[in-house]
PDB file of N, CA and C in Angstrom:
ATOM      1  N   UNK A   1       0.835  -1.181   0.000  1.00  0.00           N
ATOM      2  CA  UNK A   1       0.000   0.000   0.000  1.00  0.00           C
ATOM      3  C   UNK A   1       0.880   1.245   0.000  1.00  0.00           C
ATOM      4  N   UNK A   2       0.517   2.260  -0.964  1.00  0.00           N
ATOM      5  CA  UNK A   2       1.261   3.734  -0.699  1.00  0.00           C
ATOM      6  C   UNK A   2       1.400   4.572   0.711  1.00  0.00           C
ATOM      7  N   UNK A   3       0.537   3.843   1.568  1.00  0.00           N
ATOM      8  CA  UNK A   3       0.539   4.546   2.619  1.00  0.00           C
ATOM      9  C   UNK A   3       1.687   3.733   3.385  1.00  0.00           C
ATOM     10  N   UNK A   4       2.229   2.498   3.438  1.00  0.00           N
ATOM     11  CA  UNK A   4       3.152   1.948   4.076  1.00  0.00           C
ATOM     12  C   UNK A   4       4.982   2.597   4.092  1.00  0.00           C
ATOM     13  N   UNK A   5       5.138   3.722   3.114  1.00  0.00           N
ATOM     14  CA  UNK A   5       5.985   4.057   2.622  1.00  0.00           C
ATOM     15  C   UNK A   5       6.635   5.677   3.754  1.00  0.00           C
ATOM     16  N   UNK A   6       5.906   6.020   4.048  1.00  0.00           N
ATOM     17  CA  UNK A   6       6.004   6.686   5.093  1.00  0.00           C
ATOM     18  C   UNK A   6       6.345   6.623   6.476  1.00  0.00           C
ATOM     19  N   UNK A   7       5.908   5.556   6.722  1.00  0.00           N
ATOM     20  CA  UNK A   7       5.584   4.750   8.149  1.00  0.00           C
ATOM     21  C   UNK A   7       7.304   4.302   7.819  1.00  0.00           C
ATOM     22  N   UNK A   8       7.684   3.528   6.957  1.00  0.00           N
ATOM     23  CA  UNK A   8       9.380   2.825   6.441  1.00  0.00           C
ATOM     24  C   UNK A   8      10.327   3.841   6.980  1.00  0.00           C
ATOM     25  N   UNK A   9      10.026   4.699   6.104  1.00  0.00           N
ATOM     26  CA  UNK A   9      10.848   6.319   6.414  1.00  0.00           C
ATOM     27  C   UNK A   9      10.810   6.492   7.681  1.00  0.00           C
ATOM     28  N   UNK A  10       9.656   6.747   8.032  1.00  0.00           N
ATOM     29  CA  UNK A  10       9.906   7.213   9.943  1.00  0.00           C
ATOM     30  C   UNK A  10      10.587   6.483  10.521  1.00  0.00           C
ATOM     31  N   UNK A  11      10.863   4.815  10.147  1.00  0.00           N
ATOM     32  CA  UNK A  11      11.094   4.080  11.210  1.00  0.00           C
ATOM     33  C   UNK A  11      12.722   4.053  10.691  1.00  0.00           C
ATOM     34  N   UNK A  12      13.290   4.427   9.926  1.00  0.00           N
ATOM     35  CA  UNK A  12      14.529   4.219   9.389  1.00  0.00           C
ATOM     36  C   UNK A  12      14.949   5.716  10.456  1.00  0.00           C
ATOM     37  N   UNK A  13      14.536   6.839  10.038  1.00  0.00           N
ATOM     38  CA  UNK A  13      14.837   8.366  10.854  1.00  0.00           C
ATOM     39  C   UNK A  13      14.766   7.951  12.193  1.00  0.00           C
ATOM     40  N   UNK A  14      13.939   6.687  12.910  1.00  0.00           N
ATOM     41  CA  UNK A  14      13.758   6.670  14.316  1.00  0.00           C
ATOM     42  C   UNK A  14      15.340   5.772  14.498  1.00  0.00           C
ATOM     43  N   UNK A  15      15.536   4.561  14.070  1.00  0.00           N
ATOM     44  CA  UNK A  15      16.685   3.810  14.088  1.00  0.00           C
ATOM     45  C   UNK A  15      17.778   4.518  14.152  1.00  0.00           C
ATOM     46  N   UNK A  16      17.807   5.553  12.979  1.00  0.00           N
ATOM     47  CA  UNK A  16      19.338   6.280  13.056  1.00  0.00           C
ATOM     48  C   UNK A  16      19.184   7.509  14.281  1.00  0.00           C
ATOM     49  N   UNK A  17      18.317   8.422  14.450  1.00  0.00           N
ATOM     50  CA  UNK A  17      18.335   9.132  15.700  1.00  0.00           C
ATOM     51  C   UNK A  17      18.496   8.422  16.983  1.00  0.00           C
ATOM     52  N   UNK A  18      17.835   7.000  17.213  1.00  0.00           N
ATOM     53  CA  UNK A  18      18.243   6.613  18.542  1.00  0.00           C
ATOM     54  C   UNK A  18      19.502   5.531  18.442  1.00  0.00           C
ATOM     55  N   UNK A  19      20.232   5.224  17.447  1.00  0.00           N
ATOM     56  CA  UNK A  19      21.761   4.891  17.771  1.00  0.00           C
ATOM     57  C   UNK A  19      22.461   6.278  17.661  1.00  0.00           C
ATOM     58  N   UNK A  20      22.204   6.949  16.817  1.00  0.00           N
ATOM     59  CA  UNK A  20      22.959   8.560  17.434  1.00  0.00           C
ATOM     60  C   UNK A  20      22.918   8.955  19.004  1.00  0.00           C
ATOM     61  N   UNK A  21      21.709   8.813  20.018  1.00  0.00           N
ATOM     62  CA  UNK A  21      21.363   8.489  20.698  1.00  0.00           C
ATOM     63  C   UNK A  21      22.554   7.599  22.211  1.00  0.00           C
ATOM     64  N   UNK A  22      22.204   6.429  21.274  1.00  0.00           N
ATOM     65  CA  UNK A  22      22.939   5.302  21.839  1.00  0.00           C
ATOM     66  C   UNK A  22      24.364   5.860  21.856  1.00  0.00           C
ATOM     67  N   UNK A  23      25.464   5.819  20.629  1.00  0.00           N
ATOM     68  CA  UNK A  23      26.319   6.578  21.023  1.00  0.00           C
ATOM     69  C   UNK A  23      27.022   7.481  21.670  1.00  0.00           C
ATOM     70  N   UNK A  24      25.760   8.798  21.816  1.00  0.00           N
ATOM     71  CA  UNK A  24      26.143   9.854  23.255  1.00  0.00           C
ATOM     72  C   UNK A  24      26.013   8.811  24.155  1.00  0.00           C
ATOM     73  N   UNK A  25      25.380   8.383  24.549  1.00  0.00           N
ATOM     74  CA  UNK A  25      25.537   7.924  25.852  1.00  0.00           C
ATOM     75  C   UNK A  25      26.576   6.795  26.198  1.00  0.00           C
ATOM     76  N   UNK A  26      26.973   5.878  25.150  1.00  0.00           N
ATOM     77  CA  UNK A  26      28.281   5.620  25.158  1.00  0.00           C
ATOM     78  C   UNK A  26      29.511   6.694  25.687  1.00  0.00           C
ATOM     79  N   UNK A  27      29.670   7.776  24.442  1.00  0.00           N
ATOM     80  CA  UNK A  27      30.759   8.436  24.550  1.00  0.00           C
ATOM     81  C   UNK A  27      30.731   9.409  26.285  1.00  0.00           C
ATOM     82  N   UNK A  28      29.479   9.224  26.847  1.00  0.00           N
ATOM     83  CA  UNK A  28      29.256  10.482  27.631  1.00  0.00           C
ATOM     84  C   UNK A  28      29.488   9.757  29.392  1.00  0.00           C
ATOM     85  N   UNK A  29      29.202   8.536  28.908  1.00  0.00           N
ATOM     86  CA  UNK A  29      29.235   7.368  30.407  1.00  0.00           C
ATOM     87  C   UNK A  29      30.213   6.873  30.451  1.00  0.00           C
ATOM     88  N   UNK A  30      31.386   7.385  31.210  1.00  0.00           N
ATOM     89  CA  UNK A  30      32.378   6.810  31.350  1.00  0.00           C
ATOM     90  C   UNK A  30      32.261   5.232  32.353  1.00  0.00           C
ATOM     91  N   UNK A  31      31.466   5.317  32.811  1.00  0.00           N
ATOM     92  CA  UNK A  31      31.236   3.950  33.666  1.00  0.00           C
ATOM     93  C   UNK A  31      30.966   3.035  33.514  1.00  0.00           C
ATOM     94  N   UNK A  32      31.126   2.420  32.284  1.00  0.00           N
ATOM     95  CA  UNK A  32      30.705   1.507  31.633  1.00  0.00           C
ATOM     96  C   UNK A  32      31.926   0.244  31.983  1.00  0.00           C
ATOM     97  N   UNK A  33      31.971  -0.647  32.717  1.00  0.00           N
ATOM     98  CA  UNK A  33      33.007  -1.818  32.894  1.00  0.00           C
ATOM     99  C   UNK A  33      33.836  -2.429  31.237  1.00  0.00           C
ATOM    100  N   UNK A  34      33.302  -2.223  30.202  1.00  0.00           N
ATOM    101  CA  UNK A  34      33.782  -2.803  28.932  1.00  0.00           C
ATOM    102  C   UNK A  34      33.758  -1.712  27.941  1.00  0.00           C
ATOM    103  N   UNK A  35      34.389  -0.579  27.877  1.00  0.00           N
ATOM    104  CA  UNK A  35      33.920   0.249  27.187  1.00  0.00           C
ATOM    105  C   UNK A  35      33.949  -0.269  25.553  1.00  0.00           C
ATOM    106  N   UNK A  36      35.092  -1.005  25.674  1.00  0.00           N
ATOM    107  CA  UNK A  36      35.202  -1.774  23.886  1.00  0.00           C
ATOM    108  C   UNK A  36      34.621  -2.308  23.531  1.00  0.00           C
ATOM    109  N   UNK A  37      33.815  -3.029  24.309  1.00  0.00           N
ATOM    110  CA  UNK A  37      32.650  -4.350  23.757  1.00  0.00           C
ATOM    111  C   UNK A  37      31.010  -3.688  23.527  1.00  0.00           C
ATOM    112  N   UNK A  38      31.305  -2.284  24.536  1.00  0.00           N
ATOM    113  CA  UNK A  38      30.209  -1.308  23.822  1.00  0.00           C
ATOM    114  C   UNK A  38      29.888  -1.223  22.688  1.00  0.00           C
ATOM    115  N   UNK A  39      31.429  -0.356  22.064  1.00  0.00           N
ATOM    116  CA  UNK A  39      31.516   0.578  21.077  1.00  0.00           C
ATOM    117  C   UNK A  39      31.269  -0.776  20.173  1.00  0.00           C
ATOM    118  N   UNK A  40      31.637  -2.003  20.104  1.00  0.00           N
ATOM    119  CA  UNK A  40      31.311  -3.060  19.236  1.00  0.00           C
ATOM    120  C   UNK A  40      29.989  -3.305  18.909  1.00  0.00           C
ATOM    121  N   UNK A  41      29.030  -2.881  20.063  1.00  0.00           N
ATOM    122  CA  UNK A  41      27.789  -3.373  20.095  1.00  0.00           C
ATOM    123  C   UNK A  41      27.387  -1.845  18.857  1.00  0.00           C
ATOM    124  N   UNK A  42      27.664  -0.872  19.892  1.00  0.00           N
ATOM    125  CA  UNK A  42      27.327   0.059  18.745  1.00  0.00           C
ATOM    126  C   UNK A  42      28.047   0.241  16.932  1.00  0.00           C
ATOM    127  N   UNK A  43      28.757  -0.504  17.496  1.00  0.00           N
ATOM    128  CA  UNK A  43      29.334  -0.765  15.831  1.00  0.00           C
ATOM    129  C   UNK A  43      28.459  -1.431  14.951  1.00  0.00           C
ATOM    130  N   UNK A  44      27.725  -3.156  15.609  1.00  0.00           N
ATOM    131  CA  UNK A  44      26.967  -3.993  15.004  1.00  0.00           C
ATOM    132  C   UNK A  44      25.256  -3.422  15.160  1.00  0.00           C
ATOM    133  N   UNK A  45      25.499  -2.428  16.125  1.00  0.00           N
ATOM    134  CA  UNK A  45      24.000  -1.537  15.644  1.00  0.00           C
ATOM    135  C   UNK A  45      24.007  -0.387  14.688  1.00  0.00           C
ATOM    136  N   UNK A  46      24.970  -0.028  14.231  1.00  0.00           N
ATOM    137  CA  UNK A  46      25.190   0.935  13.196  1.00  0.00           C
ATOM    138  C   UNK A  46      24.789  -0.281  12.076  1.00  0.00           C
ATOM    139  N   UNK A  47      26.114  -1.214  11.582  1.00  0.00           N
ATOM    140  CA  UNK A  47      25.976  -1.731  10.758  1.00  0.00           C
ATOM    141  C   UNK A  47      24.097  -2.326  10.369  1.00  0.00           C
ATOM    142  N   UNK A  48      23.343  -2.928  11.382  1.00  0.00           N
ATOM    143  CA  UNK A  48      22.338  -3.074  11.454  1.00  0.00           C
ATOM    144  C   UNK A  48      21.090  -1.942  10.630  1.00  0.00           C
ATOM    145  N   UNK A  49      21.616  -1.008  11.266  1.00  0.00           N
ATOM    146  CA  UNK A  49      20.409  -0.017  11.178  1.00  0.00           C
ATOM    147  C   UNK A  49      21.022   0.208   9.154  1.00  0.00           C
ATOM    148  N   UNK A  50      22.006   0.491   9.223  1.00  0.00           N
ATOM    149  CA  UNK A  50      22.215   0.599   7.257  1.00  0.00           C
ATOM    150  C   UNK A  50      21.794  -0.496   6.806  1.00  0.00           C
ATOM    151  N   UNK A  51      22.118  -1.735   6.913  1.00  0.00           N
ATOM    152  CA  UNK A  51      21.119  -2.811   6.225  1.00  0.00           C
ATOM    153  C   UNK A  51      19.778  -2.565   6.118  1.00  0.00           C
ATOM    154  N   UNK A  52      19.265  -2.661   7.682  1.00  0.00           N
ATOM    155  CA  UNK A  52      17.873  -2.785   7.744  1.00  0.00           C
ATOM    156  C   UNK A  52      17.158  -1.981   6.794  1.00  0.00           C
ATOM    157  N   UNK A  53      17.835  -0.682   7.243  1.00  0.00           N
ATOM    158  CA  UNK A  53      17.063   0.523   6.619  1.00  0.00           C
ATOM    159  C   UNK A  53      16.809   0.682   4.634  1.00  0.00           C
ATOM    160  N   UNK A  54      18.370  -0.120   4.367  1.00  0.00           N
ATOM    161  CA  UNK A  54      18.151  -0.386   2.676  1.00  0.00           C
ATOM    162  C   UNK A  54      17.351  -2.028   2.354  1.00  0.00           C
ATOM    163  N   UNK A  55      17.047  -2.621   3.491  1.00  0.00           N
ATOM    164  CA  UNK A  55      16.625  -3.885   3.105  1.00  0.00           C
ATOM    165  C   UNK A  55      14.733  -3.961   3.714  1.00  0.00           C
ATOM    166  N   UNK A  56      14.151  -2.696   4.241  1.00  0.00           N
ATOM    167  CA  UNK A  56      13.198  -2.305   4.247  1.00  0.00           C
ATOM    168  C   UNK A  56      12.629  -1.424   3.682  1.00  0.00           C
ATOM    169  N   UNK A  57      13.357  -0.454   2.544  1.00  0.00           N
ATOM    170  CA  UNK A  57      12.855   0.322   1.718  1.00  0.00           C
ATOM    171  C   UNK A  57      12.513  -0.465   0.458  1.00  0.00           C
ATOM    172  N   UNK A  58      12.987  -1.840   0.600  1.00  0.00           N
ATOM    173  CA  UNK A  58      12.521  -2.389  -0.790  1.00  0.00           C
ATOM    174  C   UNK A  58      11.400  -3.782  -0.185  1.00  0.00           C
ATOM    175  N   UNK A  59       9.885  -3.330  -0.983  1.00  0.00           N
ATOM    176  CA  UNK A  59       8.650  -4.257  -0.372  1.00  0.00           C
ATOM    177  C   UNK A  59       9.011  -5.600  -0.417  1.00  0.00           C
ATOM    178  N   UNK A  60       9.886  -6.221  -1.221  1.00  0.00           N
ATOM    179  CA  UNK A  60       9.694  -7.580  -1.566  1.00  0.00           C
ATOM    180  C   UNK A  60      10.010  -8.498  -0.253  1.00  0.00           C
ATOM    181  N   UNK A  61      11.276  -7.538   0.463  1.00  0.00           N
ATOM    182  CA  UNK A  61      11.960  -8.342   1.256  1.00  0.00           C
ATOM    183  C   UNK A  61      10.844  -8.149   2.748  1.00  0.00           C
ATOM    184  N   UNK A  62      10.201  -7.025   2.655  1.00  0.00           N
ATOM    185  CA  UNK A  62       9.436  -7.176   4.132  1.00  0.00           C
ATOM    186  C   UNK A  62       8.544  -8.202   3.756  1.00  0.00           C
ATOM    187  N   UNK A  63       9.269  -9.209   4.749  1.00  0.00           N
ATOM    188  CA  UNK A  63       8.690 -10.684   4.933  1.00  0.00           C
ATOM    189  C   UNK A  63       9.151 -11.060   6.567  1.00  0.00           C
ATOM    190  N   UNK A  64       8.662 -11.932   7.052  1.00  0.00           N
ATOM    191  CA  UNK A  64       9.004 -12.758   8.199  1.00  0.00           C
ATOM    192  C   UNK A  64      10.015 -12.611   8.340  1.00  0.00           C
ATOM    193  N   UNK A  65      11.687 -13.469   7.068  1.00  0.00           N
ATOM    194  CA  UNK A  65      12.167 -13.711   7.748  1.00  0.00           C
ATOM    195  C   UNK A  65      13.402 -12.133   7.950  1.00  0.00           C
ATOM    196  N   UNK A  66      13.150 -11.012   7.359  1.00  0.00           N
ATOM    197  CA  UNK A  66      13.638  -9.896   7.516  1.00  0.00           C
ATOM    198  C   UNK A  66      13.243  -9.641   9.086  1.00  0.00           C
ATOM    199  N   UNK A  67      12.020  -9.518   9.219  1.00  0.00           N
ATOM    200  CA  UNK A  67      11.566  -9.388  10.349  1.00  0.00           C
ATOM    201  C   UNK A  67      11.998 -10.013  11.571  1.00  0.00           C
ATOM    202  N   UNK A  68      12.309 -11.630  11.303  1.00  0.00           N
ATOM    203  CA  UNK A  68      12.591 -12.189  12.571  1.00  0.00           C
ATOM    204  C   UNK A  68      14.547 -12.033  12.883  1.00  0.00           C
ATOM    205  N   UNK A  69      14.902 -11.907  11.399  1.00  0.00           N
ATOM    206  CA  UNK A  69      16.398 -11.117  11.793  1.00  0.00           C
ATOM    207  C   UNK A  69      16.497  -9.822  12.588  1.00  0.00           C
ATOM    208  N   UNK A  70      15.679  -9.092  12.071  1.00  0.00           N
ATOM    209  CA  UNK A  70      15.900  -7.685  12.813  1.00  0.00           C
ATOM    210  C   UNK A  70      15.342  -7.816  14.700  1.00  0.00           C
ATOM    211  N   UNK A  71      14.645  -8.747  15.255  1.00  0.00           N
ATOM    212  CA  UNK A  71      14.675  -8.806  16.561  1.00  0.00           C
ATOM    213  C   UNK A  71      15.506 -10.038  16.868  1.00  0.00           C
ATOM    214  N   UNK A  72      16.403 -10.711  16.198  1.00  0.00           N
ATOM    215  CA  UNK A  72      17.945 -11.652  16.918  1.00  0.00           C
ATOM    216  C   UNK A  72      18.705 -10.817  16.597  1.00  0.00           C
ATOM    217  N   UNK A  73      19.195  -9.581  15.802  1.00  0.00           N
ATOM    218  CA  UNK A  73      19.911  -8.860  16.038  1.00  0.00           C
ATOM    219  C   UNK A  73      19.948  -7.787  17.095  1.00  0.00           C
ATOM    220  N   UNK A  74      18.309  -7.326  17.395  1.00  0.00           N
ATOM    221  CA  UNK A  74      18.267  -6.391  18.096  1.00  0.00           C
ATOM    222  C   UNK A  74      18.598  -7.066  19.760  1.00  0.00           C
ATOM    223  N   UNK A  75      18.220  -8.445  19.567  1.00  0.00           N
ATOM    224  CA  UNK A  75      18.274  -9.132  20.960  1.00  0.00           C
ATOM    225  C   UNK A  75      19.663  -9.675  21.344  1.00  0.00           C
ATOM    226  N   UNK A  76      20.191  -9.448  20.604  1.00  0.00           N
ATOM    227  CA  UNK A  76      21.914  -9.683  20.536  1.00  0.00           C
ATOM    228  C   UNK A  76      22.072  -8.684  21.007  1.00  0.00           C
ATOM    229  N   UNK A  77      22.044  -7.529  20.725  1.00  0.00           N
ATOM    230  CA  UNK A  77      22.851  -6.256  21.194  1.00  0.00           C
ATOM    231  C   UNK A  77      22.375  -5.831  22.835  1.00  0.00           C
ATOM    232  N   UNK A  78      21.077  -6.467  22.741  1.00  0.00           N
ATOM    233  CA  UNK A  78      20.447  -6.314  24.239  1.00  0.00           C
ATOM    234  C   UNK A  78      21.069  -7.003  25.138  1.00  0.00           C
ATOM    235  N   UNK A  79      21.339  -8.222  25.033  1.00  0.00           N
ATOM    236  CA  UNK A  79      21.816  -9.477  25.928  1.00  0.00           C
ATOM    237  C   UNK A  79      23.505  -9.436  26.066  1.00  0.00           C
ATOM    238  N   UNK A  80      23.975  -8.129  25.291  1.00  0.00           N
ATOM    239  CA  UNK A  80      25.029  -7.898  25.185  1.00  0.00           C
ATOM    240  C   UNK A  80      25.718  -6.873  26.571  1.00  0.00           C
ATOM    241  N   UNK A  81      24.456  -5.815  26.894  1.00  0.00           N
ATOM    242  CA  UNK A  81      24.530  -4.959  27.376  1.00  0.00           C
ATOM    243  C   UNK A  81      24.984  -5.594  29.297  1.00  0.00           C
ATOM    244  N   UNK A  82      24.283  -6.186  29.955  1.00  0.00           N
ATOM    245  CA  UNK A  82      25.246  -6.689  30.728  1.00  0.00           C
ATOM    246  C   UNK A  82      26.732  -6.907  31.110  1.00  0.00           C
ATOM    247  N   UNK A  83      27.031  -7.671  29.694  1.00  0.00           N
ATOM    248  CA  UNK A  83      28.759  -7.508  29.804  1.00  0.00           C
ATOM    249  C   UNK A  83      29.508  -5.928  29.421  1.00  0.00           C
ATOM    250  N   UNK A  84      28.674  -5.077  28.999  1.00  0.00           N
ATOM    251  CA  UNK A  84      29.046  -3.511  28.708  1.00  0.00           C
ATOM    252  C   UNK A  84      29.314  -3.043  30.156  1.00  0.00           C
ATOM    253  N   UNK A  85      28.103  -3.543  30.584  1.00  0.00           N
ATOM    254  CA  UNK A  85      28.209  -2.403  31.920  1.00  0.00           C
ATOM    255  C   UNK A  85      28.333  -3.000  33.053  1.00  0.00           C
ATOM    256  N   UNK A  86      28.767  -4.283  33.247  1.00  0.00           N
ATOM    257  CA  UNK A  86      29.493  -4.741  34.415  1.00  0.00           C
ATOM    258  C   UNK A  86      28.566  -4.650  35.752  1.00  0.00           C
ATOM    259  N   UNK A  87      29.210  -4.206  36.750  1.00  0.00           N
ATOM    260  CA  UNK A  87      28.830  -3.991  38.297  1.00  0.00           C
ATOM    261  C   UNK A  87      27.703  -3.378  38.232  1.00  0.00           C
ATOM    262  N   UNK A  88      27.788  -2.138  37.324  1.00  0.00           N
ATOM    263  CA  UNK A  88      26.901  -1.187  37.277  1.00  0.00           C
ATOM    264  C   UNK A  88      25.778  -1.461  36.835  1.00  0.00           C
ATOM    265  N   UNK A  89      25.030  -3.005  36.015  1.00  0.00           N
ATOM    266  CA  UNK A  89      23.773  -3.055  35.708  1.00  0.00           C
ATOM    267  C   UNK A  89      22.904  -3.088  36.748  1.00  0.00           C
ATOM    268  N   UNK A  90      21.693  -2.453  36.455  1.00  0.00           N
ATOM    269  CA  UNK A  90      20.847  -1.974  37.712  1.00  0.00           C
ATOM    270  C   UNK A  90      21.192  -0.855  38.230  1.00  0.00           C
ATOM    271  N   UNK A  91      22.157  -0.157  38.448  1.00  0.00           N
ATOM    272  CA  UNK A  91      22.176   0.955  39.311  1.00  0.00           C
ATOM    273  C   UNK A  91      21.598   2.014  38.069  1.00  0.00           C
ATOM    274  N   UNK A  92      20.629   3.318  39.226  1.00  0.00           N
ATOM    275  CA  UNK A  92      20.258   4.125  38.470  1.00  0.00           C
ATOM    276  C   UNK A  92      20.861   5.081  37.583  1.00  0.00           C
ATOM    277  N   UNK A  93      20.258   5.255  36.509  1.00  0.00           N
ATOM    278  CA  UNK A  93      20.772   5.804  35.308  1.00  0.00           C
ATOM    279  C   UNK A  93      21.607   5.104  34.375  1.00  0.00           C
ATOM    280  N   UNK A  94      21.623   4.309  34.441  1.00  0.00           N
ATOM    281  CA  UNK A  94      22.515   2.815  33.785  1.00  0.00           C
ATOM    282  C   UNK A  94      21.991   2.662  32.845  1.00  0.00           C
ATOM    283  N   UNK A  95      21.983   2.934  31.408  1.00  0.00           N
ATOM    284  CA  UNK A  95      21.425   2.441  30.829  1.00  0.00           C
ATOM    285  C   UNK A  95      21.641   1.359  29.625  1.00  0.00           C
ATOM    286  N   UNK A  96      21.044   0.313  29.188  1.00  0.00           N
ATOM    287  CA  UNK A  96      21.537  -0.979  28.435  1.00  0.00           C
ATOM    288  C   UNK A  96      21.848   0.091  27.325  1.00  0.00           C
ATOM    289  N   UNK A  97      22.675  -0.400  26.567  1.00  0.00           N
ATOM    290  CA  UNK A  97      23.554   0.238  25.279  1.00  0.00           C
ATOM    291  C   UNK A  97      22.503   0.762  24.107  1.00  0.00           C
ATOM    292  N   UNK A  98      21.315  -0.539  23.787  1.00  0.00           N
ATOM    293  CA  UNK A  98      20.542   0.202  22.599  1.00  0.00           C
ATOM    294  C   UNK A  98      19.170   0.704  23.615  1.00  0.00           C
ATOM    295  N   UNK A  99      19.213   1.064  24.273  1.00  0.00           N
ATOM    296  CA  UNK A  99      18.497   1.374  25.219  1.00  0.00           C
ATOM    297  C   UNK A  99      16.701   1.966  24.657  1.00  0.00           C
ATOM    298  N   UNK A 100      16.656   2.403  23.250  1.00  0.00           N
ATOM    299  CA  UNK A 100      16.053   3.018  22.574  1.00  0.00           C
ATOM    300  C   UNK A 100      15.736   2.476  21.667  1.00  0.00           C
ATOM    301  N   UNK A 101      16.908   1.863  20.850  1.00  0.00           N
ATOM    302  CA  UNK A 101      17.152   1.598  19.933  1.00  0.00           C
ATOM    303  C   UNK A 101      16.217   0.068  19.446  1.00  0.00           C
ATOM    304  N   UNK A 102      16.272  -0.486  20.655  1.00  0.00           N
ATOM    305  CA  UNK A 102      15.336  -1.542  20.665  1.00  0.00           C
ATOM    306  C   UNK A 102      13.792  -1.618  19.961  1.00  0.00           C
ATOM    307  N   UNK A 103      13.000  -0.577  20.291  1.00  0.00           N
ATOM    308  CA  UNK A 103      12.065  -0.254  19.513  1.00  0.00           C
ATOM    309  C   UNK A 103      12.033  -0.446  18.229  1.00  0.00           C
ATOM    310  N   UNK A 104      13.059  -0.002  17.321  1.00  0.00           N
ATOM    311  CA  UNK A 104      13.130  -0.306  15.901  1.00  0.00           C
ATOM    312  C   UNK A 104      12.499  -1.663  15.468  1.00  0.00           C
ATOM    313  N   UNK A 105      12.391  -2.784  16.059  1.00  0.00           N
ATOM    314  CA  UNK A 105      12.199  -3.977  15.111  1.00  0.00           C
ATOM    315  C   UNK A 105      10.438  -4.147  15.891  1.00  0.00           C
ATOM    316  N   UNK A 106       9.890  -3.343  16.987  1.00  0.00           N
ATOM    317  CA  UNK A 106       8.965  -3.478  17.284  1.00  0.00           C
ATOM    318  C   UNK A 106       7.977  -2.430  16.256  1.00  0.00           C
ATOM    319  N   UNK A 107       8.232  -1.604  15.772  1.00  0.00           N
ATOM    320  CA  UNK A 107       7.890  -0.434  14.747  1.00  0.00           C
ATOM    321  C   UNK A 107       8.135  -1.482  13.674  1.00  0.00           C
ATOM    322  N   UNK A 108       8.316  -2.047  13.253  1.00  0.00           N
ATOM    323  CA  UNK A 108       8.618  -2.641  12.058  1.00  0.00           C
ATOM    324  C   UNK A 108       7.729  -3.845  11.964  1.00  0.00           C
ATOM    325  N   UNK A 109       7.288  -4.746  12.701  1.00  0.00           N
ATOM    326  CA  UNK A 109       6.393  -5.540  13.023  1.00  0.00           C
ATOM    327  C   UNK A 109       5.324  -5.064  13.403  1.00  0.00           C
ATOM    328  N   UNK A 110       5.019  -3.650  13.664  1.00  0.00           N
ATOM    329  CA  UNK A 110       3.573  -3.075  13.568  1.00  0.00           C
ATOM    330  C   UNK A 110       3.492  -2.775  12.115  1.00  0.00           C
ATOM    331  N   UNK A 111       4.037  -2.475  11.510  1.00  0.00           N
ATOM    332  CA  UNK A 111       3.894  -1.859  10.138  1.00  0.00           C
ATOM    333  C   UNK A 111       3.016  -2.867   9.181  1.00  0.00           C
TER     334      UNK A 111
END
């Protein structure tokens, strides 16, 4: 439908604003127990969000199994966030790495 084409767009502008996002708060939290295995996570959520975003502007591929990649990737980077932040998970203001960013594959499965 022409109207689905909009909704794509937003959700690609939402992905890249909240790993922009994700990053400040990388670069800005020094307290992070692994800071390298962060910046990795945010590396494989960058890389993520450019796929996704060129492999959801084209209809054919929004299918299942696009879909069920984009939440084992997003759940990778989640289950990741523990070993980022060490001692500090749970304490307030802590926040898991895609912290935001997570949303993306839930916007995408509403669509």
């Amino acid at each position: 439908m022409a109207i689905e084409g909009p909704f794509w767009r937003a959700i690609a502008v939402f992905r890249v604003a909240s790993l922009a996002y994700a990053a400040v708060l990388m670069a800005q939290h020094g307290g992070y127990a692994r800071p390298v295995l962060g910046w990795l996570v945010i590396g494989v959520m960058a890389l993520w969000t450019a796929g996704a975003t060129l492999a959801y502007a084209r209809a054919a591929l929004r299918r299942w199994p696009l879909l069920a990649a984009d939440l084992v990737v997003t759940l990778a980077c989640l289950l990741a966030s523990p070993y980022v932040e060490g001692a500090r998970q749970g304490e307030a203001g802590t926040l898991p790495v895609p912290a935001t960013w997570v949303a993306g594959p839930v916007l995408a499965w509403a669509v």
